[in-house]
C-alpha atoms as a PDB file:
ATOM      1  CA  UNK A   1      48.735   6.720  -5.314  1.00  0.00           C
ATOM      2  CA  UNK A   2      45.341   7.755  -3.741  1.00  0.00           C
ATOM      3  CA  UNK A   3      45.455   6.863   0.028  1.00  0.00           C
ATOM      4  CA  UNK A   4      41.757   5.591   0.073  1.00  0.00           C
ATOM      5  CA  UNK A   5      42.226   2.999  -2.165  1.00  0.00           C
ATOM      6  CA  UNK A   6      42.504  -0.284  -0.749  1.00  0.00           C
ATOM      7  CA  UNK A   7      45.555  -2.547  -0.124  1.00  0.00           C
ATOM      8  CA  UNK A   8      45.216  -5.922  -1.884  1.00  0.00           C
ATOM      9  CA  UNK A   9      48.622  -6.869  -0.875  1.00  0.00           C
ATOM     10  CA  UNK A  10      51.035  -6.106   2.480  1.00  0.00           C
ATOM     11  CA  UNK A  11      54.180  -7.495   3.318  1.00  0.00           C
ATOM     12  CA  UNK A  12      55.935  -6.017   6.324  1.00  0.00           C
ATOM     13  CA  UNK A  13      59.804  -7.518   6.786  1.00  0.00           C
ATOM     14  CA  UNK A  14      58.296 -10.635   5.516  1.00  0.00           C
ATOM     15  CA  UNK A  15      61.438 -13.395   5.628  1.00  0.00           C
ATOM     16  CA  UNK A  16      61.745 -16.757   4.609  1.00  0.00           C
ATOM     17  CA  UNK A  17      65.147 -18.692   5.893  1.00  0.00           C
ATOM     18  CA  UNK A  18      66.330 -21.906   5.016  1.00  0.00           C
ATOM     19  CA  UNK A  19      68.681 -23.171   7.753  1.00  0.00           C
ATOM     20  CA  UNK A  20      71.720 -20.367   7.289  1.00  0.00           C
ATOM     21  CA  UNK A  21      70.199 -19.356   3.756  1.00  0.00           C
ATOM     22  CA  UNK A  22      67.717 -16.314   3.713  1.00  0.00           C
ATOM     23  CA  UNK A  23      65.868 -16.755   0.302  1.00  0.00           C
ATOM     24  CA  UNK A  24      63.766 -13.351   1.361  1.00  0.00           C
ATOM     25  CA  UNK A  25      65.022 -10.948   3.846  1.00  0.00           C
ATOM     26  CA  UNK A  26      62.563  -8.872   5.320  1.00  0.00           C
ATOM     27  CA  UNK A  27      60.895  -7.863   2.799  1.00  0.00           C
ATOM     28  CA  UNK A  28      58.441  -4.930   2.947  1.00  0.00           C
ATOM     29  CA  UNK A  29      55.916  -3.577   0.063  1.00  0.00           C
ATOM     30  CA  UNK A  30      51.826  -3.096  -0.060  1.00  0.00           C
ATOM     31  CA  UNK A  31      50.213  -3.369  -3.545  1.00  0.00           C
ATOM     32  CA  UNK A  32      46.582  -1.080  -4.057  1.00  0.00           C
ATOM     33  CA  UNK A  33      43.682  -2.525  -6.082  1.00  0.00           C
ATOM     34  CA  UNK A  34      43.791  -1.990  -9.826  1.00  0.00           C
ATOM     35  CA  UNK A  35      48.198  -1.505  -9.413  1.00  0.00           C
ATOM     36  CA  UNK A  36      50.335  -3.345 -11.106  1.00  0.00           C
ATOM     37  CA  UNK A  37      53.622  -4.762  -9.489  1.00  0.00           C
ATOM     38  CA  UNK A  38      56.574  -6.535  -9.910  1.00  0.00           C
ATOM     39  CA  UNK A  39      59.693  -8.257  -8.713  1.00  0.00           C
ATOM     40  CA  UNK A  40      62.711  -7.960 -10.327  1.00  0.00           C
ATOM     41  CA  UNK A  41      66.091  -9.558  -9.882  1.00  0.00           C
ATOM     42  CA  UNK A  42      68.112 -12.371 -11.090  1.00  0.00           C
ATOM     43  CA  UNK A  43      67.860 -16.103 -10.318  1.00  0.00           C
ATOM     44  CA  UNK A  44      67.742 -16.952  -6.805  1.00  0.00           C
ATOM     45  CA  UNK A  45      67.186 -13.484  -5.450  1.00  0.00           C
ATOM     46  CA  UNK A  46      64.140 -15.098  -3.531  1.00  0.00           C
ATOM     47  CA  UNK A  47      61.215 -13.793  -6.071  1.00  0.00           C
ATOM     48  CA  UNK A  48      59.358 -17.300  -6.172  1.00  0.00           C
ATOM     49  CA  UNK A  49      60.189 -17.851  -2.746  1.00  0.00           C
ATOM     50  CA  UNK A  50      57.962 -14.428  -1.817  1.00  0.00           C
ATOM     51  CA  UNK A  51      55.158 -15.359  -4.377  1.00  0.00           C
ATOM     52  CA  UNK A  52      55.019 -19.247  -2.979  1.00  0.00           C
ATOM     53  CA  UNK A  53      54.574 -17.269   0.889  1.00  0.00           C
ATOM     54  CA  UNK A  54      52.121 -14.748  -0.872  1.00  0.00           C
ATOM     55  CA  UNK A  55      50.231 -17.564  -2.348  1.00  0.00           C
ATOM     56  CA  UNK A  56      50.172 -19.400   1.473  1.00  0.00           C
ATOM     57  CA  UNK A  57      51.845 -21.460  -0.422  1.00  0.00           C
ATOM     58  CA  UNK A  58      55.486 -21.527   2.447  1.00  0.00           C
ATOM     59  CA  UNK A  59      54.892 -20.151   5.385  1.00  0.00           C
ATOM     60  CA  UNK A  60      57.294 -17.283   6.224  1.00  0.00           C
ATOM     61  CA  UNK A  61      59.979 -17.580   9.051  1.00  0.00           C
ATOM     62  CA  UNK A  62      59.041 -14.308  10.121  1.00  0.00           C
ATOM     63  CA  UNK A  63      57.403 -10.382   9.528  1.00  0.00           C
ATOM     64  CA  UNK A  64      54.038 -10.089   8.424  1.00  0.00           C
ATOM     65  CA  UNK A  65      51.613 -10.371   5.371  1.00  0.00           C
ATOM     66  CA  UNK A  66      48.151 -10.014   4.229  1.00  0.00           C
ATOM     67  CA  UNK A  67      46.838 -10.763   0.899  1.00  0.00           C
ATOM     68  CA  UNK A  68      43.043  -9.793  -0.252  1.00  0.00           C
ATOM     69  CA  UNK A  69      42.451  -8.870   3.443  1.00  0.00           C
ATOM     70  CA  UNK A  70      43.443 -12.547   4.346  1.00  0.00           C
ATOM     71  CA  UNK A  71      46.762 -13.078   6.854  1.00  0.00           C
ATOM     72  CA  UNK A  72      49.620 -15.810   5.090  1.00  0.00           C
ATOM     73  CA  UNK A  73      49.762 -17.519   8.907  1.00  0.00           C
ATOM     74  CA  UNK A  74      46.847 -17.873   9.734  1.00  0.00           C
ATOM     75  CA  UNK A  75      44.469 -18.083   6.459  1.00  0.00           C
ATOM     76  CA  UNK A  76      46.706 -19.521   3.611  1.00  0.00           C
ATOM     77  CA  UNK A  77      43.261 -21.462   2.333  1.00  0.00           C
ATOM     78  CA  UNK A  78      40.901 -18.407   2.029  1.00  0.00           C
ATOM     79  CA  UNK A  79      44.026 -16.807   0.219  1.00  0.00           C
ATOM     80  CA  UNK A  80      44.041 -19.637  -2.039  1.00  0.00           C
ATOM     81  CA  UNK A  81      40.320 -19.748  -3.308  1.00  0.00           C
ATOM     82  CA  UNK A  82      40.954 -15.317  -3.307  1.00  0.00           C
ATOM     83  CA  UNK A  83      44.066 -15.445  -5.714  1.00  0.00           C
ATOM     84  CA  UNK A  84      44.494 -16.485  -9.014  1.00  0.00           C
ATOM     85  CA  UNK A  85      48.198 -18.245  -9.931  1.00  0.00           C
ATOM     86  CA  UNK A  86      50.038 -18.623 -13.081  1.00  0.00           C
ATOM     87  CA  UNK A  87      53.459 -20.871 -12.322  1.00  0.00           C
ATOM     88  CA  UNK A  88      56.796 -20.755 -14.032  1.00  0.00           C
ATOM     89  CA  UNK A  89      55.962 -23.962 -16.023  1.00  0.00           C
ATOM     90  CA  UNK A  90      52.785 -24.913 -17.191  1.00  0.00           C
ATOM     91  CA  UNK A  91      50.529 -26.179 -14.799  1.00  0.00           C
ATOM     92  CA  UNK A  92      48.136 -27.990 -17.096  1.00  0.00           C
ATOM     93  CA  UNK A  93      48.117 -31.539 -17.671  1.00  0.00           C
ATOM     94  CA  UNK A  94      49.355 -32.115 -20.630  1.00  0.00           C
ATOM     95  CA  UNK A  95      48.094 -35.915 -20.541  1.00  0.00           C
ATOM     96  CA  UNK A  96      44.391 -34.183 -20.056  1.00  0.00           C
ATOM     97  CA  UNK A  97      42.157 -32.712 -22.699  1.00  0.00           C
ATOM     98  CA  UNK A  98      41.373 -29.004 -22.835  1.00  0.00           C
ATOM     99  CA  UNK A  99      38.243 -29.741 -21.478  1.00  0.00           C
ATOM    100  CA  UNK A 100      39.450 -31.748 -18.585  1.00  0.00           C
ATOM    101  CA  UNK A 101      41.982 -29.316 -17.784  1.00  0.00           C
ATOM    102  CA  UNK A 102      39.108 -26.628 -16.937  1.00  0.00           C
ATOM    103  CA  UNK A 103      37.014 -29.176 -15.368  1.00  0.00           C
ATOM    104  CA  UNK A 104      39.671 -30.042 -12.881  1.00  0.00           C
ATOM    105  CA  UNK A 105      41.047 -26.497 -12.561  1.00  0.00           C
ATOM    106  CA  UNK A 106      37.777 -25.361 -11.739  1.00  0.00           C
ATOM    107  CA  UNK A 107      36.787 -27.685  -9.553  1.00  0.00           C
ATOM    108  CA  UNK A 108      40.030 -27.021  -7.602  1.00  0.00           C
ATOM    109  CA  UNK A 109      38.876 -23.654  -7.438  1.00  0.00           C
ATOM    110  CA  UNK A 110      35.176 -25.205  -6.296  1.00  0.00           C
ATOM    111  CA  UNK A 111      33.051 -23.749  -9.047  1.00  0.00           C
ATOM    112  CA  UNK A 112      29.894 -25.521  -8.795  1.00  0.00           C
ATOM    113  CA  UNK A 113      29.225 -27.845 -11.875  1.00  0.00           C
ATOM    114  CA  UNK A 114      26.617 -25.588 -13.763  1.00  0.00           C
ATOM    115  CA  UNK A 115      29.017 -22.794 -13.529  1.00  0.00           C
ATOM    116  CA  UNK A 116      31.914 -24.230 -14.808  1.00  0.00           C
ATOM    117  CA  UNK A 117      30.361 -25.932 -17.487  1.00  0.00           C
ATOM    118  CA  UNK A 118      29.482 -22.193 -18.327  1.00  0.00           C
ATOM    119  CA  UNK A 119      32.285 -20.787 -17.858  1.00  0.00           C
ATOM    120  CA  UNK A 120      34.408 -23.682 -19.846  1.00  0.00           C
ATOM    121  CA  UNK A 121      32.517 -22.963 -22.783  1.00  0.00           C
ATOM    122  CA  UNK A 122      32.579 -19.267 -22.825  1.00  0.00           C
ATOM    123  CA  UNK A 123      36.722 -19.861 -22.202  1.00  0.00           C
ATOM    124  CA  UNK A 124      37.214 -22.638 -25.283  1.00  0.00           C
ATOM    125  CA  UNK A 125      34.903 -20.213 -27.649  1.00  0.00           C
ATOM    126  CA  UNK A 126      36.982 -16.860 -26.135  1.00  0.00           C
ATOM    127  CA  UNK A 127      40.300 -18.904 -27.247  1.00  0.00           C
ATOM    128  CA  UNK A 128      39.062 -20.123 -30.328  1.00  0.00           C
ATOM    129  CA  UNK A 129      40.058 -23.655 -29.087  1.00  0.00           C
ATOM    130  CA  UNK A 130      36.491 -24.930 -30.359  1.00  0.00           C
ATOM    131  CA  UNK A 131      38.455 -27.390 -32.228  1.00  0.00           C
ATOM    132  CA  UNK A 132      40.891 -28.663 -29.575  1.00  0.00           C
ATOM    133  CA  UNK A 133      38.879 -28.817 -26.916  1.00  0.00           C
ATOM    134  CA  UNK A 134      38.681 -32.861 -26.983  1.00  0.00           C
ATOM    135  CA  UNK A 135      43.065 -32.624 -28.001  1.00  0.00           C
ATOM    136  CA  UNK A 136      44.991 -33.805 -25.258  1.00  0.00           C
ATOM    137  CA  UNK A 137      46.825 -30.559 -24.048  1.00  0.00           C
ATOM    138  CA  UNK A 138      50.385 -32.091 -25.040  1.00  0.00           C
ATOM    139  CA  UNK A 139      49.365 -31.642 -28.613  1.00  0.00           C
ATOM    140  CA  UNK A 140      48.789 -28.062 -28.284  1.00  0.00           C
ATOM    141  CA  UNK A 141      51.197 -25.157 -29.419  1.00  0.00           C
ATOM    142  CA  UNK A 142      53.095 -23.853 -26.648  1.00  0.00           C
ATOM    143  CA  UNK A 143      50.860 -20.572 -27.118  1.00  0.00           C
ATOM    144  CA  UNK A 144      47.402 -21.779 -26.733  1.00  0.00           C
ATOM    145  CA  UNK A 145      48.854 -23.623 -23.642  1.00  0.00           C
ATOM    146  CA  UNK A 146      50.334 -20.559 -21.960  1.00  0.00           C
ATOM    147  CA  UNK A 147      46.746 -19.107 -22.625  1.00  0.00           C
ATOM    148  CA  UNK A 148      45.154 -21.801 -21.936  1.00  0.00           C
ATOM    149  CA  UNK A 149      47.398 -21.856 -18.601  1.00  0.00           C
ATOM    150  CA  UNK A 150      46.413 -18.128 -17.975  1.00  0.00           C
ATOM    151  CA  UNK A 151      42.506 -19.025 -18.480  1.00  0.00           C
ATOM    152  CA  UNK A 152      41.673 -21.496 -15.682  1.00  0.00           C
ATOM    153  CA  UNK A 153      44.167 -19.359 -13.236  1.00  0.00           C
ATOM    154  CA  UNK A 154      41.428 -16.773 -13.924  1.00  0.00           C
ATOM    155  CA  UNK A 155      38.402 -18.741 -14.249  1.00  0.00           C
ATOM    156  CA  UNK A 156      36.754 -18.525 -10.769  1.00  0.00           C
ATOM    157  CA  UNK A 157      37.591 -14.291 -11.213  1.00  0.00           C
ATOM    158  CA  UNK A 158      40.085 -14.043  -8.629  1.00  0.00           C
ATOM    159  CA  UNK A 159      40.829 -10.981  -6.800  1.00  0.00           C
ATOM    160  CA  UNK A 160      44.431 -11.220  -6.964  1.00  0.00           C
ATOM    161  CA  UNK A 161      46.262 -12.498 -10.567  1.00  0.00           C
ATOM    162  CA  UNK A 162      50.124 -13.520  -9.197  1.00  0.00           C
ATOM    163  CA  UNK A 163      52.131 -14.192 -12.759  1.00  0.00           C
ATOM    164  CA  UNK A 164      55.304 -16.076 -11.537  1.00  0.00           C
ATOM    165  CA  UNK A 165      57.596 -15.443 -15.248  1.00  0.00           C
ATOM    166  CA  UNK A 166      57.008 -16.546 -18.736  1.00  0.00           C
ATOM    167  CA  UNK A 167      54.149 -14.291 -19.259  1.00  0.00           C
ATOM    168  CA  UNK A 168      56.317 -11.779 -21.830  1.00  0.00           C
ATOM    169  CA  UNK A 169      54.123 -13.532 -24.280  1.00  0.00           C
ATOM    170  CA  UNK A 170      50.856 -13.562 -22.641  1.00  0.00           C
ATOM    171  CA  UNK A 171      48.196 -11.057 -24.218  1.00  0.00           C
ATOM    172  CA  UNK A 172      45.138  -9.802 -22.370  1.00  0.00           C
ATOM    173  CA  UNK A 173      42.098 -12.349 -22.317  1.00  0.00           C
ATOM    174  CA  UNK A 174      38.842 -10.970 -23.553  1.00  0.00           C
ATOM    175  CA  UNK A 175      36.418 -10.701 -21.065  1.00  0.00           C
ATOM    176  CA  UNK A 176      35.398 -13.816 -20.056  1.00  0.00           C
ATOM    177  CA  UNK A 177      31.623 -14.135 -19.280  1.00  0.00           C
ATOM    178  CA  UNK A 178      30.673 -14.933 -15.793  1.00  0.00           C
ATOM    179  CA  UNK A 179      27.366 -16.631 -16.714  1.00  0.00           C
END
């Protein structure tokens, strides 16, 4: 790892505690731009407990942890509009179209109307979803909706992509114009 490049992600002895239960026990890791990293382990070894703190999601019982520069105590909202999420289960609404689904992701992620508009066409033509775009998301094939699911936790170009399982079947996104 080169030294100079910079940390994206620090956790030092970062814990979370529920009464007598420790779901994460002092946990300590920093991730470098352009790395890749995972958690491993089976279920309940804490893994969405650290990603919900990393997210500033849960606030940790104790240690320390920065994400894109931003601390989990004290800035859990800048972290939020710096990170991009992609839950267990689907976060989309499957009572929603396609269309309505980016509109409300990206206004969660305050993208300015022009700009999503943009951006939600360039992301139903890069899908091919030109013809579902009006389909309530329920209809959908569970593989357009885990890419689909992927898209708007990418569409305001995050600096941070956090993948919580069920992505063994997720392939790389084209490029997705910023215009």
């Amino acid at each position: 790892i080169n030294m100079e490049q910079e940390v994206v992600i620090s956790a030092n002895k970062l814990t979370k505690q529920f009464g007598d239960f420790i779901a994460t026990n002092k946990i300590t890791f920093d991730v470098y731009a352009g790395e890749i990293f995972g958690f491993l382990g089976a279920n309940g070894a804490g893994k969405t407990t650290a990603m919900k703190m990393l997210c500033g999601l849960s606030t940790p019982t104790s240690g320390e942890a920065k994400i894109a520069g931003f601390d989990v105590y004290r800035e859990p909202d800048k972290i939020k509009q710096n990170i991009g999420y992609m839950s267990q289960k689907f976060s989309l609404y499957e009572d929603l179209t396609v269309v309505e689904n980016i509109q409300f992701f990206g206004g969660i992620y305050v993208l300015r109307n022009k700009e999503l508009k943009a951006k939600g066409k360039d992301l139903i033509e890069t899908l091919g979803l030109s013809k579902e775009a009006h389909k309530l998301v329920g209809a959908l094939p569970i593989g357009w909706k885990q890419m689909l699911t992927f898209s708007v936790a990418i569409i305001h170009a995050p600096q941070i992509l956090l993948l919580n399982e069920h992505t063994g079947g997720v392939a790389p996104v084209p490029h997705i114009p910023s215009g």
